[in-house]
N, C-alpha and C. Protein backbone atom coordinates (compact mmCIF):
# COMPACT_ATOMS: atom_id res chain seq x y z
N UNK A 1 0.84 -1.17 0.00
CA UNK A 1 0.00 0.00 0.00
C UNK A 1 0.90 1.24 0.00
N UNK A 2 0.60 2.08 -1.09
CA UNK A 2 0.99 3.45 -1.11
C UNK A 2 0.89 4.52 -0.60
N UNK A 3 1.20 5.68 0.27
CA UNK A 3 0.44 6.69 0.47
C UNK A 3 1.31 7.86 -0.14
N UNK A 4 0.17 9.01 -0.12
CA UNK A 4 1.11 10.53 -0.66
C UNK A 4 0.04 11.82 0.02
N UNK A 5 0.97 12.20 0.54
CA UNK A 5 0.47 13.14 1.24
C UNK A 5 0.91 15.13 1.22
N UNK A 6 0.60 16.08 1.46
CA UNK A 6 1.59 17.03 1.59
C UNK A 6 2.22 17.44 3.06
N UNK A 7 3.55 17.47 3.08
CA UNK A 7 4.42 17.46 4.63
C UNK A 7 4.35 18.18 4.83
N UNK A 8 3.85 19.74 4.54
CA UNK A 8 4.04 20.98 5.18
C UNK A 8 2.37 20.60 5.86
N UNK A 9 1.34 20.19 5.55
CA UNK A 9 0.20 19.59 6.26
C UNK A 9 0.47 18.93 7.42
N UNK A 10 1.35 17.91 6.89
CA UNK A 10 1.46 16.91 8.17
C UNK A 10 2.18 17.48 9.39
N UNK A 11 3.09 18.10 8.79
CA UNK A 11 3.95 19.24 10.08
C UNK A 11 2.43 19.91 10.54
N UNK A 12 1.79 20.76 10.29
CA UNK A 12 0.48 21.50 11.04
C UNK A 12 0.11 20.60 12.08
N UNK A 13 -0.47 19.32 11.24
CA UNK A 13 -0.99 18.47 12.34
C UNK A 13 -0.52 18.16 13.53
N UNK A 14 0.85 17.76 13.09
CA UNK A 14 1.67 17.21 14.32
C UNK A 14 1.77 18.26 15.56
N UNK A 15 1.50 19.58 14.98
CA UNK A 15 1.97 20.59 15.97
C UNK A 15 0.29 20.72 16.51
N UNK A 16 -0.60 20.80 16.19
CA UNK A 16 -1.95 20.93 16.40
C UNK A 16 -2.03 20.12 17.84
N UNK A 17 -2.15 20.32 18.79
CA UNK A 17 -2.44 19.84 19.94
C UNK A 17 -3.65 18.55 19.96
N UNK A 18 -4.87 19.24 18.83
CA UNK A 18 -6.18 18.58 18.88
C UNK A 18 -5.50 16.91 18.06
N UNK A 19 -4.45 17.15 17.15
CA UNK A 19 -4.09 16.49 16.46
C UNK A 19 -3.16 15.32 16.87
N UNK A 20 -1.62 16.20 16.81
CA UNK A 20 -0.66 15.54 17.77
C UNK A 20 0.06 14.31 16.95
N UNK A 21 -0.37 14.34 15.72
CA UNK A 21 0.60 13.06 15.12
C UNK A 21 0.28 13.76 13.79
N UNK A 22 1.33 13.33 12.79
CA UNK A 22 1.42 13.58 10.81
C UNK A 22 1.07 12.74 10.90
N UNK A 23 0.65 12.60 8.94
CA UNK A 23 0.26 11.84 8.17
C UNK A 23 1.04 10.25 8.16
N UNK A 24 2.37 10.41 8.47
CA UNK A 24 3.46 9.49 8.31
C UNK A 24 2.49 8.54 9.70
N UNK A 25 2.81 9.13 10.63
CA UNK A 25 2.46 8.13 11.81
C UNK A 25 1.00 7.24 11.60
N UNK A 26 0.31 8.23 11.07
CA UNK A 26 -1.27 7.95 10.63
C UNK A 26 -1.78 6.62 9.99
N UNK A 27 -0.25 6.78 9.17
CA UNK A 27 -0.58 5.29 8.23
C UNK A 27 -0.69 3.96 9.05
N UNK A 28 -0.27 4.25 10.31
CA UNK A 28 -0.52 2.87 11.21
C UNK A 28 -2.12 2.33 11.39
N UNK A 29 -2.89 3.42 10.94
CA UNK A 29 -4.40 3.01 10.78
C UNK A 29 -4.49 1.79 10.26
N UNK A 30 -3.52 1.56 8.65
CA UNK A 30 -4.32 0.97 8.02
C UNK A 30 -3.36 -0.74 8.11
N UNK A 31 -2.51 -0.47 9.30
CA UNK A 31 -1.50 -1.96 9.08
C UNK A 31 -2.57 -2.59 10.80
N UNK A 32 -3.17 -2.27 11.15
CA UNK A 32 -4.21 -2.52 12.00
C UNK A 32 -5.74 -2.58 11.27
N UNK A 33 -6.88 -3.79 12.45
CA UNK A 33 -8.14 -3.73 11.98
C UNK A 33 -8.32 -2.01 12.27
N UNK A 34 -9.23 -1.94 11.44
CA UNK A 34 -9.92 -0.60 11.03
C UNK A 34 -11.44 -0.58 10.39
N UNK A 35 -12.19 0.31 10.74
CA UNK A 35 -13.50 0.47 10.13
C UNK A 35 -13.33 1.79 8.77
N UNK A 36 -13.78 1.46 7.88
CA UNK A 36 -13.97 2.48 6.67
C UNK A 36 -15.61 2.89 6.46
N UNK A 37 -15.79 3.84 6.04
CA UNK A 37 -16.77 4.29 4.92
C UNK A 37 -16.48 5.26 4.16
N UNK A 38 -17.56 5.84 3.00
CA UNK A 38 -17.50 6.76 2.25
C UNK A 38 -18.07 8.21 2.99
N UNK A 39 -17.08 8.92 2.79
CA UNK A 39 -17.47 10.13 3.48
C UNK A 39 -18.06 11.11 2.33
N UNK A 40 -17.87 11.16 0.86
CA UNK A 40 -18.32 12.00 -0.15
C UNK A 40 -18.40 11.51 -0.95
N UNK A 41 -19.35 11.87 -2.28
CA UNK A 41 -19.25 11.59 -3.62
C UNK A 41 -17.67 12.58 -4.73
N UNK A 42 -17.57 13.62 -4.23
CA UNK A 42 -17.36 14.56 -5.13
C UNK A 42 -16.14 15.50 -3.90
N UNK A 43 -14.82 15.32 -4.29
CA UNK A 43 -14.38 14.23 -4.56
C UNK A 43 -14.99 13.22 -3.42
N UNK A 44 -14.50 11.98 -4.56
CA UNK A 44 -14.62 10.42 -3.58
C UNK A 44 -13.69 10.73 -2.41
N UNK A 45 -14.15 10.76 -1.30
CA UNK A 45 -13.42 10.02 -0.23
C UNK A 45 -14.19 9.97 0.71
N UNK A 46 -13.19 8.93 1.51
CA UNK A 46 -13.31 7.49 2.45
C UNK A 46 -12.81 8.03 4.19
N UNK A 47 -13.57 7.65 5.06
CA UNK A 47 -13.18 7.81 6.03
C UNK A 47 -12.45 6.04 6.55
N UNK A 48 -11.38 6.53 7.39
CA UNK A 48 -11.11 5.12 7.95
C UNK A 48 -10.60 5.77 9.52
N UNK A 49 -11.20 4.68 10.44
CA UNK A 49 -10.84 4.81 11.82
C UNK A 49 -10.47 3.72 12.40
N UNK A 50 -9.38 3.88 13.29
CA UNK A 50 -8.18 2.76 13.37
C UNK A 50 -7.45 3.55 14.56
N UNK A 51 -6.53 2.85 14.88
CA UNK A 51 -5.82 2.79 16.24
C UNK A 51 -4.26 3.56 15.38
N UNK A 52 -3.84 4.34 16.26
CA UNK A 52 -2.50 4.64 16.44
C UNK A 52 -1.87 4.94 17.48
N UNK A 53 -0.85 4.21 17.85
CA UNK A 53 -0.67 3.78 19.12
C UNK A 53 -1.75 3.35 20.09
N UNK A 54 -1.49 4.67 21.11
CA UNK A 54 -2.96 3.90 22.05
C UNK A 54 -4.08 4.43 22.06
N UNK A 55 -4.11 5.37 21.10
CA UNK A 55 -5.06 6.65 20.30
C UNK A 55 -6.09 6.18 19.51
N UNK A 56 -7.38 6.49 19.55
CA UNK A 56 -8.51 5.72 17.93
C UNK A 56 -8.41 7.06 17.31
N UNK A 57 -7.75 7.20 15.85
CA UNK A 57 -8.08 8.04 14.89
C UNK A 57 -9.02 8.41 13.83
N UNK A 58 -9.42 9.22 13.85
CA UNK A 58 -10.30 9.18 12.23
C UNK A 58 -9.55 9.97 11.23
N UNK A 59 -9.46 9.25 9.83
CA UNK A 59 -8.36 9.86 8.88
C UNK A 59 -9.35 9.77 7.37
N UNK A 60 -9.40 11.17 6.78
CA UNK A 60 -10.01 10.65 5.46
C UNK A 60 -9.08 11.18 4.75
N UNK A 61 -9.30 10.23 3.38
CA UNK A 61 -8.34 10.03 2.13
C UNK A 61 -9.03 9.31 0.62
N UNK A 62 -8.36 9.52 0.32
CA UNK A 62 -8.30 9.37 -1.50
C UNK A 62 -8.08 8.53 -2.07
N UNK A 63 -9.05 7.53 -2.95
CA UNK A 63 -8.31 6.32 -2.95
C UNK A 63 -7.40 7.01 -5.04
N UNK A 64 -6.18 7.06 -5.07
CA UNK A 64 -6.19 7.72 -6.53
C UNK A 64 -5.22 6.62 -7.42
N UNK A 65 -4.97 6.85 -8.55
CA UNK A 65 -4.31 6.08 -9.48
C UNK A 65 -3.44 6.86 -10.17
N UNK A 66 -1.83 6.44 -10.12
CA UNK A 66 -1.07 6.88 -11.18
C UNK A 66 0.15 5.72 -12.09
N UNK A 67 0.74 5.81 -12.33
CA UNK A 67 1.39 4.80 -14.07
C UNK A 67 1.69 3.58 -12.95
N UNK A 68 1.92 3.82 -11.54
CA UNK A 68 2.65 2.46 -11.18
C UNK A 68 1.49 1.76 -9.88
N UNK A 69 0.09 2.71 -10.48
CA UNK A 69 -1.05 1.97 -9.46
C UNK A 69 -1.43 2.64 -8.74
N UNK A 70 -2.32 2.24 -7.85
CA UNK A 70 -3.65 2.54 -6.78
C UNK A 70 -2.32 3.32 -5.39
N UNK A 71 -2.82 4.48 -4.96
CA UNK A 71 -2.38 5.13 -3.54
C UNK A 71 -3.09 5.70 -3.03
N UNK A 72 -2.76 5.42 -1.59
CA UNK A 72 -4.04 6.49 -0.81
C UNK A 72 -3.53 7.83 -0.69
N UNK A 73 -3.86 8.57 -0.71
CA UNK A 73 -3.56 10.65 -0.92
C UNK A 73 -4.51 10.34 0.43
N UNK A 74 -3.42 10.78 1.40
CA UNK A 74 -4.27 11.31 2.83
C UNK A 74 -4.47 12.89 2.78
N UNK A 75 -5.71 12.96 3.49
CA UNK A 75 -6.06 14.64 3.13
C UNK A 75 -6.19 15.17 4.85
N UNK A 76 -7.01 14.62 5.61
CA UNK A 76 -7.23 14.86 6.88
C UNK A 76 -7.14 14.26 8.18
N UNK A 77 -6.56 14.41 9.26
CA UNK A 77 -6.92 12.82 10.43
C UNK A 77 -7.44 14.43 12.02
N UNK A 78 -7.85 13.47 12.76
CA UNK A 78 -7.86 13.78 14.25
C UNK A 78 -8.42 12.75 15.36
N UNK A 79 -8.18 13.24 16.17
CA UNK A 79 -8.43 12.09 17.08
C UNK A 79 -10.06 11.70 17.36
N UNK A 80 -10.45 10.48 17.05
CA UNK A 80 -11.88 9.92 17.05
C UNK A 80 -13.10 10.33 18.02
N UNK A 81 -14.17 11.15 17.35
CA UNK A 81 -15.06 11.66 18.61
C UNK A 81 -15.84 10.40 19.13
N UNK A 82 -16.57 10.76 20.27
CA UNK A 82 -17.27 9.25 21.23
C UNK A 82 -18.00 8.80 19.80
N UNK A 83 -18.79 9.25 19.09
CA UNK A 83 -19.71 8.85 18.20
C UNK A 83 -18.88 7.47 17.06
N UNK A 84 -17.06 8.36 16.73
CA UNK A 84 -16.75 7.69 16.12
C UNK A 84 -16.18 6.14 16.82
N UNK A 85 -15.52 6.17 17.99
CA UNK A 85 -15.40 5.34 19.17
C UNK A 85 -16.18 4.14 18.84
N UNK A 86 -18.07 4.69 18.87
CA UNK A 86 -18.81 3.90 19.39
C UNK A 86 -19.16 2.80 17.59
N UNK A 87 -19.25 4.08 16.70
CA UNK A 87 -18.82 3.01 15.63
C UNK A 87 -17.70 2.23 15.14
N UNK A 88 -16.36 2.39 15.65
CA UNK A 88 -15.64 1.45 15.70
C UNK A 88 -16.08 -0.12 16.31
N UNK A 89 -16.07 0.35 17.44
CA UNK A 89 -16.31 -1.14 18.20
C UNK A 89 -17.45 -1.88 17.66
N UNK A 90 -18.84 -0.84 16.97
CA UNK A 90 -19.81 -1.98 16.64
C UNK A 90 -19.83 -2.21 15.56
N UNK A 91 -18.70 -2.36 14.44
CA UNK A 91 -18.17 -2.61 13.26
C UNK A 91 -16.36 -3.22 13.25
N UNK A 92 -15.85 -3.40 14.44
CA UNK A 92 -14.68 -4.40 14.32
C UNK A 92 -14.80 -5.24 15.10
């Protein structure tokens, strides 16, 4: 699995208190169970919520295509509200 992201973003995040981790760390969502859905038509994207470290995240992203295949383009993450919590557990 691929990802591509922009680092001057992921630096924001990391410094964002509400946030507290980049895109880089983020990707641990998806080497763990995780719950997905579609968060938009236009553009397509996907929410996925998943564990990093001892943290539940919610991260949406892009599923996109270029000459050497399918990558996820992460666009947004923060840390999982109770609502998202409560759909984790009753979907993993």
């Amino acid at each position: 699995m691929r990802f591509e992201f922009d680092p001057r973003k992921s630096s924001l995040l990391k410094k964002n208190p509400r946030r507290g981790i980049g895109f880089d760390e983020a990707q641990e969502i998806f080497t763990r169970p995780y719950y997905m859905d579609q968060r938009s038509d236009v553009p397509e994207q996907y929410r996925a919520i998943g564990w990093v470290g001892p943290s539940l995240f919610s991260q949406i992203f892009e599923i996109r295509e270029d000459k050497e295949g399918e990558y996820y383009h992460l666009v947004t993450l923060w840390k999982a509200t109770r609502e998202e919590e409560k759909t984790y557990e009753e979907h993993s």
